[in-house]
N, C-alpha and C. Protein backbone atom coordinates (compact mmCIF):
# COMPACT_ATOMS: atom_id res chain seq x y z
N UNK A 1 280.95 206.74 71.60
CA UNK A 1 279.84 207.62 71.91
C UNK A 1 280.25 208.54 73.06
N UNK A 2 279.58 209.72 73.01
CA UNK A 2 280.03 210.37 74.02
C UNK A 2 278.94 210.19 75.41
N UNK A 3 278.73 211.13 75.94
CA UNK A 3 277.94 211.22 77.35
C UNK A 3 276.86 211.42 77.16
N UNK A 4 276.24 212.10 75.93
CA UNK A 4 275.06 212.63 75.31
C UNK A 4 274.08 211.89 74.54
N UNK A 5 275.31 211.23 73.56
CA UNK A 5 274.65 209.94 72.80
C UNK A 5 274.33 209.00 73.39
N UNK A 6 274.97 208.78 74.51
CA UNK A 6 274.72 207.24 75.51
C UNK A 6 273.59 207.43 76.11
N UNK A 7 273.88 208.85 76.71
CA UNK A 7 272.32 208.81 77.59
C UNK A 7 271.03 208.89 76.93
N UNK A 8 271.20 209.55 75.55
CA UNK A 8 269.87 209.59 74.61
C UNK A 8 269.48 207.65 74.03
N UNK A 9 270.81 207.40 74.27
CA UNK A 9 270.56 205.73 73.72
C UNK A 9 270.33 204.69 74.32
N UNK A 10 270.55 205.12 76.04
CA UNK A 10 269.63 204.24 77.28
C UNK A 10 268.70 204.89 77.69
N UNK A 11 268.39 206.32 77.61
CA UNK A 11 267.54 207.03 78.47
C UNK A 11 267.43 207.09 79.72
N UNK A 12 269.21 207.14 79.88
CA UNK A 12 269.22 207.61 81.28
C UNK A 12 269.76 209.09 81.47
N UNK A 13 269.40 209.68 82.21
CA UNK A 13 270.37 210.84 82.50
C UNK A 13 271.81 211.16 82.28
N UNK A 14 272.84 212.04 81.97
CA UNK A 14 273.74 212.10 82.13
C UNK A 14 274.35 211.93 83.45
N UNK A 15 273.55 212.92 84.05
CA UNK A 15 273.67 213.05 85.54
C UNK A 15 273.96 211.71 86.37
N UNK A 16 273.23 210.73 85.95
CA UNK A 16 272.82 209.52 86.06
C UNK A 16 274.08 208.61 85.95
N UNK A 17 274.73 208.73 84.82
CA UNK A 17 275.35 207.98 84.19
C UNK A 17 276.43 208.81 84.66
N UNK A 18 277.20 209.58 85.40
CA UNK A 18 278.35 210.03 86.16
C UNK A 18 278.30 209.84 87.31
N UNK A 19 277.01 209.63 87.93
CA UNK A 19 276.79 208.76 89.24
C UNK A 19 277.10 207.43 89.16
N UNK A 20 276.70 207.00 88.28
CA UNK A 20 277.27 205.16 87.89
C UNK A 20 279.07 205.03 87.74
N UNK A 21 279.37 205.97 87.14
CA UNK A 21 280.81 206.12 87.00
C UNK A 21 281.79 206.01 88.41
N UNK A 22 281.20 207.57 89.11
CA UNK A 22 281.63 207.52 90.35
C UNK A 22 281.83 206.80 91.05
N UNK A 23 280.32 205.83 91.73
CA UNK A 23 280.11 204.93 92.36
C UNK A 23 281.20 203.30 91.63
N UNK A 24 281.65 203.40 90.23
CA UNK A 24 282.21 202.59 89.92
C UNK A 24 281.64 201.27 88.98
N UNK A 25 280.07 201.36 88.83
CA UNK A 25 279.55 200.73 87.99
C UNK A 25 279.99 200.33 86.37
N UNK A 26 280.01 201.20 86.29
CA UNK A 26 280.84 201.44 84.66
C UNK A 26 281.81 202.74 84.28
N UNK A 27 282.76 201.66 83.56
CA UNK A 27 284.19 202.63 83.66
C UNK A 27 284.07 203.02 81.83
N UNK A 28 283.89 204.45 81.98
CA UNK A 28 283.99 204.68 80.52
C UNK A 28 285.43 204.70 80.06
N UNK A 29 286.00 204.73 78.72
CA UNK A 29 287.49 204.95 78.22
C UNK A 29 287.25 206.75 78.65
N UNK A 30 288.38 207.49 78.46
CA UNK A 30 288.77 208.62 78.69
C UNK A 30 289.78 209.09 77.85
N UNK A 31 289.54 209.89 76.91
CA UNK A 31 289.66 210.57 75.26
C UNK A 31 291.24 211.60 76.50
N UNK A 32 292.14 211.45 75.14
CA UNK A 32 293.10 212.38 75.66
C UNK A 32 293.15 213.80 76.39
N UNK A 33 291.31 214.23 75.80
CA UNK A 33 291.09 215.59 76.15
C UNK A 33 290.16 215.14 77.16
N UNK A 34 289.93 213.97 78.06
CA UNK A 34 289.58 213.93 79.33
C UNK A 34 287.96 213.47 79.20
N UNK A 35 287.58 213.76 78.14
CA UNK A 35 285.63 213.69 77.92
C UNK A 35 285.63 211.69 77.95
N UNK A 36 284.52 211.73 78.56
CA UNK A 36 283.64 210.17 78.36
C UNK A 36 283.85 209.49 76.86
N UNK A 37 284.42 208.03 76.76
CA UNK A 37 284.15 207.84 75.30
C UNK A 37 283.35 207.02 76.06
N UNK A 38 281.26 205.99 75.74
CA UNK A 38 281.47 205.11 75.55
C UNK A 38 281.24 204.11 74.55
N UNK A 39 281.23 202.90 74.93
CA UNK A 39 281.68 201.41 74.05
C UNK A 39 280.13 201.37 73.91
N UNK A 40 279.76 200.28 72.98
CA UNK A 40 278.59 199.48 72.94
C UNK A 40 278.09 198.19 74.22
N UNK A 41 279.76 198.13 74.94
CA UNK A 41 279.40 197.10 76.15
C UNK A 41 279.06 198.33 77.28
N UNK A 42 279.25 199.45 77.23
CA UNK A 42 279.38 200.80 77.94
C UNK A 42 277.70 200.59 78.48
N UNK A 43 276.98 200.84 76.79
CA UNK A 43 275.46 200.94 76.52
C UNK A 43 274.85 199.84 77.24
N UNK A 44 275.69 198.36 77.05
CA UNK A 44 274.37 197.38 77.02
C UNK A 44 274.54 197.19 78.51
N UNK A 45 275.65 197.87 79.27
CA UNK A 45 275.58 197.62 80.56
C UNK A 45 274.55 198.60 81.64
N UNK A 46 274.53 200.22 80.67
CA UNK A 46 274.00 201.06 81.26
C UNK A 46 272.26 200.47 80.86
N UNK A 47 272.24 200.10 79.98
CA UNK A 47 270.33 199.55 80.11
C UNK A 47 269.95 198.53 80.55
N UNK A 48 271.50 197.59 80.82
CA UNK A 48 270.95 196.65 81.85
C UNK A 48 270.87 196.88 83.43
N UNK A 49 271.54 197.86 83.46
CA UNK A 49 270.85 198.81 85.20
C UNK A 49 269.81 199.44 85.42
N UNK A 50 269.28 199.88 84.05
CA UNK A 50 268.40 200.74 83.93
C UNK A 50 267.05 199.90 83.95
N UNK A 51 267.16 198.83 83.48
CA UNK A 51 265.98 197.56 83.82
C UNK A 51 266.35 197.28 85.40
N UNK A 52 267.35 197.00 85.54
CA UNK A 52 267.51 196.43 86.87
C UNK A 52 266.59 197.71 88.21
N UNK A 53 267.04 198.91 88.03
CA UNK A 53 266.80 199.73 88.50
C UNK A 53 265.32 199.76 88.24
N UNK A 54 265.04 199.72 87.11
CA UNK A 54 263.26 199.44 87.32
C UNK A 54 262.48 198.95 87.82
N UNK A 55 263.22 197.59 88.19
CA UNK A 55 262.19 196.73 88.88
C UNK A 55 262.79 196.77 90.70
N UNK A 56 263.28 197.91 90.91
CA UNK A 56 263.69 197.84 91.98
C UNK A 56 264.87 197.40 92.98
N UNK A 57 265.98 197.36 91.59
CA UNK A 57 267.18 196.42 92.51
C UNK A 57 267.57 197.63 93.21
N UNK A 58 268.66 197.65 94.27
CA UNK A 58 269.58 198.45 95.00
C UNK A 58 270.41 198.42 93.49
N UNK A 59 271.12 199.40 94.31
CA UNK A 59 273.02 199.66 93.78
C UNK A 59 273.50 198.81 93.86
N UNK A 60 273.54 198.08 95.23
CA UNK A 60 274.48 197.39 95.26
C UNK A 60 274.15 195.75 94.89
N UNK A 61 272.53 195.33 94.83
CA UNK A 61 272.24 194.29 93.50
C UNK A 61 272.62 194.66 92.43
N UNK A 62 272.73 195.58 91.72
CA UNK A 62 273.02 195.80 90.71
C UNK A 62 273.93 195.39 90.07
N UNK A 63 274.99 196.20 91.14
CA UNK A 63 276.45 195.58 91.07
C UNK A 63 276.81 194.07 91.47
N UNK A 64 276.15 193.30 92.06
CA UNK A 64 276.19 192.12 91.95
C UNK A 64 275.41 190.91 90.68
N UNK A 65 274.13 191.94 89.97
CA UNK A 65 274.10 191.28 89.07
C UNK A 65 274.60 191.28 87.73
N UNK A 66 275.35 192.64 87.58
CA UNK A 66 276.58 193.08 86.72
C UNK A 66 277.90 191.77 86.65
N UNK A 67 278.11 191.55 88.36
CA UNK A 67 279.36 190.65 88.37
C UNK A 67 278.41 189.43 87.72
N UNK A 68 277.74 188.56 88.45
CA UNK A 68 276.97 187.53 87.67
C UNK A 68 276.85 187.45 86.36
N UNK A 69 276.24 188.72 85.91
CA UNK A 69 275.99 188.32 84.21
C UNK A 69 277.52 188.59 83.60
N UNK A 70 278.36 189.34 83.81
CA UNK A 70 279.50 189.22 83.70
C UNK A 70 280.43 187.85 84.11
N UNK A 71 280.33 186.91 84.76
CA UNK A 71 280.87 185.69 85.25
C UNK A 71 280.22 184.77 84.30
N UNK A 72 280.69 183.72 83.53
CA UNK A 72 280.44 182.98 82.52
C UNK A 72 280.14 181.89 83.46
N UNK A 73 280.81 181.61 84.49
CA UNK A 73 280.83 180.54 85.01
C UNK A 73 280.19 180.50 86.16
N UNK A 74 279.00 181.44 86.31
CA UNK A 74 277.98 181.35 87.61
C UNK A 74 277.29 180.65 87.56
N UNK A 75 276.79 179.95 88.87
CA UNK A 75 275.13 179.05 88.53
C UNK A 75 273.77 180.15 88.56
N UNK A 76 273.37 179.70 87.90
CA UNK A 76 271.97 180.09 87.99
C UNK A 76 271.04 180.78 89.08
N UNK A 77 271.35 179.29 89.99
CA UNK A 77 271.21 179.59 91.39
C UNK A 77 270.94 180.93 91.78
N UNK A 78 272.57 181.28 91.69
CA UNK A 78 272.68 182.39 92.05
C UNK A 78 272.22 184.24 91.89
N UNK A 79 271.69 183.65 90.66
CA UNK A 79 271.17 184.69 90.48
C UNK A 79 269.85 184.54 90.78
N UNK A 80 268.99 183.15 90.72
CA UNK A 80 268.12 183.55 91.25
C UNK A 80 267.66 183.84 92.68
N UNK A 81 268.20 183.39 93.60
CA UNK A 81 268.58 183.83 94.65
C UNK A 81 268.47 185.02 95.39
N UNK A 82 269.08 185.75 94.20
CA UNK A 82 269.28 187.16 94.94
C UNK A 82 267.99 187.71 94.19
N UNK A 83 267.54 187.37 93.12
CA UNK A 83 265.84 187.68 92.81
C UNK A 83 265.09 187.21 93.39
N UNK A 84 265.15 185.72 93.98
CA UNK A 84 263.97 185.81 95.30
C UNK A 84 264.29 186.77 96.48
N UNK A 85 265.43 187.06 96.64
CA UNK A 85 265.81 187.96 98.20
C UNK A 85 264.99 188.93 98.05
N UNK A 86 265.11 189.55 96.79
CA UNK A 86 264.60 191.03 96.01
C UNK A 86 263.10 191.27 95.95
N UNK A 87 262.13 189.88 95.45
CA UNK A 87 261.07 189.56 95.15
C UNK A 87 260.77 189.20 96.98
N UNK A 88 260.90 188.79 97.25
CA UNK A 88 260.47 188.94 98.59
C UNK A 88 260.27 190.37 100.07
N UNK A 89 261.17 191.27 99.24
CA UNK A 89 261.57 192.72 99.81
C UNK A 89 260.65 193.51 98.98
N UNK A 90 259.84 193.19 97.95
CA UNK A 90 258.99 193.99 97.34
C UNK A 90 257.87 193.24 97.80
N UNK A 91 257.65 191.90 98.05
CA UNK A 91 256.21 191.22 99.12
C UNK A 91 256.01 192.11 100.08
N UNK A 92 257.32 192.23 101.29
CA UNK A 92 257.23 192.65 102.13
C UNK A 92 256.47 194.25 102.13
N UNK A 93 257.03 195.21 101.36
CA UNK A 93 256.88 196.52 101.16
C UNK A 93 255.41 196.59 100.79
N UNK A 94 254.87 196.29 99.65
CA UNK A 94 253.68 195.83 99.76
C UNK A 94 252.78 195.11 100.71
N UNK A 95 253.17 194.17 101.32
CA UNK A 95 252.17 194.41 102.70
C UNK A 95 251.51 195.45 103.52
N UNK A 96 253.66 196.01 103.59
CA UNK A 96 253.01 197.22 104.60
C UNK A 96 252.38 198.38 104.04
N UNK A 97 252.33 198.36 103.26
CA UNK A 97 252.00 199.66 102.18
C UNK A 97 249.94 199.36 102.03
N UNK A 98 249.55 198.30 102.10
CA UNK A 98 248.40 197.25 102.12
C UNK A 98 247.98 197.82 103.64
N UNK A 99 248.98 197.43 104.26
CA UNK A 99 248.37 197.96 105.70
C UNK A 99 248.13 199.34 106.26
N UNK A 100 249.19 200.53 105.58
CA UNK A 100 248.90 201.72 105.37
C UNK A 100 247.49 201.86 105.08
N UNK A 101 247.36 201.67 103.90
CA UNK A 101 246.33 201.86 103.45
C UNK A 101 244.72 201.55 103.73
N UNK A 102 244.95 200.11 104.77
CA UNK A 102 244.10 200.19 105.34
C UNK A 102 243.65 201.43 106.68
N UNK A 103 244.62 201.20 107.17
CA UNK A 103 244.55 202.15 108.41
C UNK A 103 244.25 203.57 107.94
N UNK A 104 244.73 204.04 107.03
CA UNK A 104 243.99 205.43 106.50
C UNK A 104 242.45 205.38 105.75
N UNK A 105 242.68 204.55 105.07
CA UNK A 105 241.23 204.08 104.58
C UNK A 105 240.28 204.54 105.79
N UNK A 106 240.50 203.51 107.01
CA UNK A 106 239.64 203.39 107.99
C UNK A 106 239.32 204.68 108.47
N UNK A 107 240.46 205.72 108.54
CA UNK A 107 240.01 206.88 109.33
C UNK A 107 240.05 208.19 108.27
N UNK A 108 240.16 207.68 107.28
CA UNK A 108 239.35 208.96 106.67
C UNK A 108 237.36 208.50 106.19
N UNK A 109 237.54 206.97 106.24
CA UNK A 109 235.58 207.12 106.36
C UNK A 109 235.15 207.19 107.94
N UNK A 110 236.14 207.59 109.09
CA UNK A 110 235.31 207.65 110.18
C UNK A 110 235.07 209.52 109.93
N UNK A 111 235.79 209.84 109.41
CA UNK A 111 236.20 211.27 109.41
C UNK A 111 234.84 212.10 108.58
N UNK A 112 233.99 212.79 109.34
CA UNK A 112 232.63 213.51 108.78
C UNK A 112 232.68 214.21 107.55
N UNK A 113 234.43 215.10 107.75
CA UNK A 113 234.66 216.18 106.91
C UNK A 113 233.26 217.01 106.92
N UNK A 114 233.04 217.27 107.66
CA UNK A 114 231.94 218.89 107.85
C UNK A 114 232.82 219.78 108.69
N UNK A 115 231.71 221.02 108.94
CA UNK A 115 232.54 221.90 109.71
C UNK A 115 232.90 221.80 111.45
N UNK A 116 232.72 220.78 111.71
CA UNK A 116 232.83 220.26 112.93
C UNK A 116 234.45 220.08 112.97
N UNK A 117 235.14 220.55 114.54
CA UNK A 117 236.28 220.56 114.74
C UNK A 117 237.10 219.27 114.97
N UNK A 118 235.85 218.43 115.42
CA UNK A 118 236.62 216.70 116.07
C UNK A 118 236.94 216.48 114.61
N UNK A 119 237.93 215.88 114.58
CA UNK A 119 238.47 214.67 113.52
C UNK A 119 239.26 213.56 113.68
N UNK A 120 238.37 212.30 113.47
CA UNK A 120 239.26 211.21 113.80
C UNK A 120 240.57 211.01 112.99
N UNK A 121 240.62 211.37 112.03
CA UNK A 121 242.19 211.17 111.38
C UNK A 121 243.23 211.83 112.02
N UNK A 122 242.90 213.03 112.71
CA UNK A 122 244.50 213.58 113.98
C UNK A 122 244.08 212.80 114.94
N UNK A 123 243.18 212.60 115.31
CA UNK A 123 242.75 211.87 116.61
C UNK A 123 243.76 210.83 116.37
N UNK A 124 243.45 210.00 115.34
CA UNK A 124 244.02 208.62 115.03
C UNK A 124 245.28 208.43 114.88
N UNK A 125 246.01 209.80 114.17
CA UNK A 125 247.31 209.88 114.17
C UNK A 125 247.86 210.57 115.54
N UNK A 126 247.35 210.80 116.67
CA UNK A 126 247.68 211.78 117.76
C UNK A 126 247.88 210.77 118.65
N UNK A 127 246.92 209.51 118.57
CA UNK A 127 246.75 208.19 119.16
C UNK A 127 248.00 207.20 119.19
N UNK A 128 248.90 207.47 117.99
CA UNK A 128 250.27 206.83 117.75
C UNK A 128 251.10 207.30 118.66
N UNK A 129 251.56 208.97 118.95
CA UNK A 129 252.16 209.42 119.99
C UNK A 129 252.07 208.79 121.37
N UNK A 130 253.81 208.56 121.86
CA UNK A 130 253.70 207.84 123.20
C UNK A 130 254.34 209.07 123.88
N UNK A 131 253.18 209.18 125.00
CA UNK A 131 253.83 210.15 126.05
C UNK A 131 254.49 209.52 126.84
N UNK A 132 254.96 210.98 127.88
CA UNK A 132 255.93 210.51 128.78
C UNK A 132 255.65 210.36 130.05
């Protein structure tokens, strides 16, 4: 397959999929006239990033769960492991994102929105600033 077919057959970008190259993720073969061939292990590797990437791994999980599912002889463990590390870094983010949200919540219902100049939402964000 070439660069076109692959990406129409994971739905990833081309663009995408020469960034994966670069970075070293997946090594396509290279046709005498220099163009991308790839394999069917090419494919099942590029949509298994492309899940991975969905649910939020890094690059560089990625590439570690590439080596794993690639290693016949890993424990389990280990992979789950690095999915609790992962699953716990998306707890975290969500908290704070929970707490965002409160804190804006709060000051856009203190906030009148009439034509009055006070507004607690710069107030509130002006309030974060540490002078000197």
């Amino acid at each position: 397959m070439n660069i076109g077919e692959v990406a129409e057959a994971s739905g990833l970008p081309a663009k995408t999929i020469r960034y994966y190259e670069d970075i070293g993720l997946i090594t396509p073969h290279r046709a005498d006239n220099g163009y991308r061939m790839f394999s069917e292990a090419h494919l099942h590797k590029l949509a298994f990033i492309a899940r991975a990437r969905g649910l939020g791994f890094s690059i560089e999980q990625c590439r570690t769960l590439l080596a794993l599912y690639e290693d016949r002889g890993r424990a389990s463990a280990d992979v789950k492991k690095l999915a609790e590390t992962h699953l716990a870094e998306i707890d975290a983010k969500m908290k704070e994102l929970a707490d965002m949200r409160h804190t804006l919540a709060d000051l856009v219902h203190a906030c009148a929105g009439d034509h009055r100049p006070d507004c607690p939402i710069l107030s509130g964000l002006a309030a974060s600033v540490v002078s000197d």
